[in-house]
Protein backbone atom coordinates (compact mmCIF):
# COMPACT_ATOMS: atom_id res chain seq x y z
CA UNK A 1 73.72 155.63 156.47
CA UNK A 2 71.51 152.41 157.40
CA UNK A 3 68.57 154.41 155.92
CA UNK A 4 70.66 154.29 152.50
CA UNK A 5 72.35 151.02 152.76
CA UNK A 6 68.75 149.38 153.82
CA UNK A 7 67.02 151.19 150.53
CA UNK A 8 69.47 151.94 148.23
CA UNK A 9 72.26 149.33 148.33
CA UNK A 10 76.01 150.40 148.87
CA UNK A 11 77.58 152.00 145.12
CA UNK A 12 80.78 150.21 146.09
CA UNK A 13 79.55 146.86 147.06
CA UNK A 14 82.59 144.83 146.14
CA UNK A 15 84.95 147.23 147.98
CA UNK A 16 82.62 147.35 150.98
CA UNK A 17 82.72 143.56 151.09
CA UNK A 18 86.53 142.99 150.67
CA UNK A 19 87.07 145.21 153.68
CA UNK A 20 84.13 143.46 155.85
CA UNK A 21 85.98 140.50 155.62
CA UNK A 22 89.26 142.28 156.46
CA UNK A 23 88.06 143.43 159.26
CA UNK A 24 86.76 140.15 160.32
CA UNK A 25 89.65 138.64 159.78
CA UNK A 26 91.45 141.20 162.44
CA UNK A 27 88.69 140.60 165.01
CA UNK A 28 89.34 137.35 164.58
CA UNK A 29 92.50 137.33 165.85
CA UNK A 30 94.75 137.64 162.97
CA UNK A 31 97.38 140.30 163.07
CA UNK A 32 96.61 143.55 160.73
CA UNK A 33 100.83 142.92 159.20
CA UNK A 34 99.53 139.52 158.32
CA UNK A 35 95.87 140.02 156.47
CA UNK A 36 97.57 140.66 153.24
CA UNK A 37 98.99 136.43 153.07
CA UNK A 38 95.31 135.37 153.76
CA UNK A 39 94.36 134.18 150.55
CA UNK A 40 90.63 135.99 149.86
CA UNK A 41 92.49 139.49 151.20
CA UNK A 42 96.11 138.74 149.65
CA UNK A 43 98.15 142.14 147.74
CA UNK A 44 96.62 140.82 144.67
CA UNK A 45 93.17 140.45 145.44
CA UNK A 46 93.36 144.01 146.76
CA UNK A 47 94.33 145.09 144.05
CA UNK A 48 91.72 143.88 141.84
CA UNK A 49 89.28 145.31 144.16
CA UNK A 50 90.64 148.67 144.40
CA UNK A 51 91.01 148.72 140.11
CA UNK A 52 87.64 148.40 139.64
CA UNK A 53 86.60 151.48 141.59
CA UNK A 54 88.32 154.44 139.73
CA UNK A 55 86.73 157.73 139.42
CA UNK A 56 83.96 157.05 136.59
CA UNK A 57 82.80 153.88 138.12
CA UNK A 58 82.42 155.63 141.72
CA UNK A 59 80.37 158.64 139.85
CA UNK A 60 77.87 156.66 138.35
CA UNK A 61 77.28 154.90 140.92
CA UNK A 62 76.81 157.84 143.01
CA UNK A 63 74.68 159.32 140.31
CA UNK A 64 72.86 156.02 140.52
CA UNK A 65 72.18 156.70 144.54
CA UNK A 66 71.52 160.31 144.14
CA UNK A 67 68.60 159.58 141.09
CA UNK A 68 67.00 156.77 143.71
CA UNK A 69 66.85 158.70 147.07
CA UNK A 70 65.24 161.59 144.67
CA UNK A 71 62.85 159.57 143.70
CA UNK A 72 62.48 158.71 147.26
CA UNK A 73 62.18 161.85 148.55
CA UNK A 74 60.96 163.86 145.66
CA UNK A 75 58.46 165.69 147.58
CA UNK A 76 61.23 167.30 150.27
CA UNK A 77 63.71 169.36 148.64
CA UNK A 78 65.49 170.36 151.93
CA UNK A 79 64.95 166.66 153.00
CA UNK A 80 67.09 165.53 150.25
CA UNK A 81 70.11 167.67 150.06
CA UNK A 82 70.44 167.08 154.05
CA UNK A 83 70.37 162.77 152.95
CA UNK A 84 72.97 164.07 150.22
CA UNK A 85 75.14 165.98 152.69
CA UNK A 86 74.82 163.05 155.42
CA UNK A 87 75.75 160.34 152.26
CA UNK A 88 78.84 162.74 151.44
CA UNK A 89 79.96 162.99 154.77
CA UNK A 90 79.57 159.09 155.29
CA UNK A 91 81.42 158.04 151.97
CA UNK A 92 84.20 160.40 153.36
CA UNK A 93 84.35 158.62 156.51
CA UNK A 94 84.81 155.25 154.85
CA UNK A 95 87.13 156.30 152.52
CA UNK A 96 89.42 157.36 155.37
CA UNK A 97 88.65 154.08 157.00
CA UNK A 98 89.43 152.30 153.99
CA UNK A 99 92.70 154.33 153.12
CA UNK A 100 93.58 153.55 157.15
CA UNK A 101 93.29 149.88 156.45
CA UNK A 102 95.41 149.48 153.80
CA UNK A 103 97.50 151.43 155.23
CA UNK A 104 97.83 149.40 158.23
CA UNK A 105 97.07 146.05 156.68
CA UNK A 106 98.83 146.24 153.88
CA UNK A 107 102.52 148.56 155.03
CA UNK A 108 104.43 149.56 151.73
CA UNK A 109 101.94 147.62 149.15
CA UNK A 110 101.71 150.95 147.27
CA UNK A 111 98.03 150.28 146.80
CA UNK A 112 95.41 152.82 147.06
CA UNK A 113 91.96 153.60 146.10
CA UNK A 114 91.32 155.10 142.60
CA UNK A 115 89.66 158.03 143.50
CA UNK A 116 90.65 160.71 146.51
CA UNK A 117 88.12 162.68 149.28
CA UNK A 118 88.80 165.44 146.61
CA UNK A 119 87.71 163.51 143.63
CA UNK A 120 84.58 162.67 145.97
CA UNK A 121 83.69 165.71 146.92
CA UNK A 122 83.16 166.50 143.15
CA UNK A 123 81.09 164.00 142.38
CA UNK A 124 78.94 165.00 145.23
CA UNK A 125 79.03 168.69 144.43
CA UNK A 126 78.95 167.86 140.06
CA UNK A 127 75.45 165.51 140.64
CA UNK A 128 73.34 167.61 143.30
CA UNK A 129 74.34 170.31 140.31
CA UNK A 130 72.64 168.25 137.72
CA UNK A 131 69.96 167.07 139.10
């Protein structure tokens, strides 16, 4: 994934970022139950976060990712679908991570990414289609 991040950027920047600094804030010492009344990572500024990553933002971006490491690797057919599989399984991975967080930063908030592993693994599946 450091071969896309380092060329291609992150398609959910602002979401990455929110929970960078909520994990920081945990290393730091803070208590998970007590991340959500610091206030950068507060209920409310999750929320915004979360709302502006629902299912048609997260596919274009995707698309977005998929069109550049094409162009990338245009020459290796296998090579790309293995860098498609590998981004799949990675977004997966932080989507459970993320889902874990809020989970255990933010007990009974209610709040939850926009999109599910299911609605992911669409995208995925609906772009390497297209292309």
């Amino acid at each position: 994934m450091t071969y896309v991040t380092r060329y291609f950027g992150r398609p959910l920047e602002k979401l990455n970022l929110f929970f960078e600094g909520v994990e920081a804030k945990v290393s730091q010492g803070i208590k998970e139950s007590e991340v959500g009344y610091q206030v950068a990572f507060n209920k409310q500024e999750l929320r915004k976060v979360t709302k502006e990553y629902h299912g048609r933002e997260v596919k274009k971006g995707l698309d977005h990712l998929y069109k550049k490491v094409e162009k990338h690797l245009s020459e290796e057919e296998n090579l790309l679908q293995m860098v498609w599989r590998a981004i799949q399984e990675k977004f997966i991975q932080q989507y459970k991570y993320i889902e874990d967080l809020i989970q255990r930063c933010y007990p009974g908030s209610m709040i939850s990414l926009e999109f599910s592993i299911e609605d992911l693994l669409q995208y995925f599946s609906e772009i390497a289609r297209s292309h």
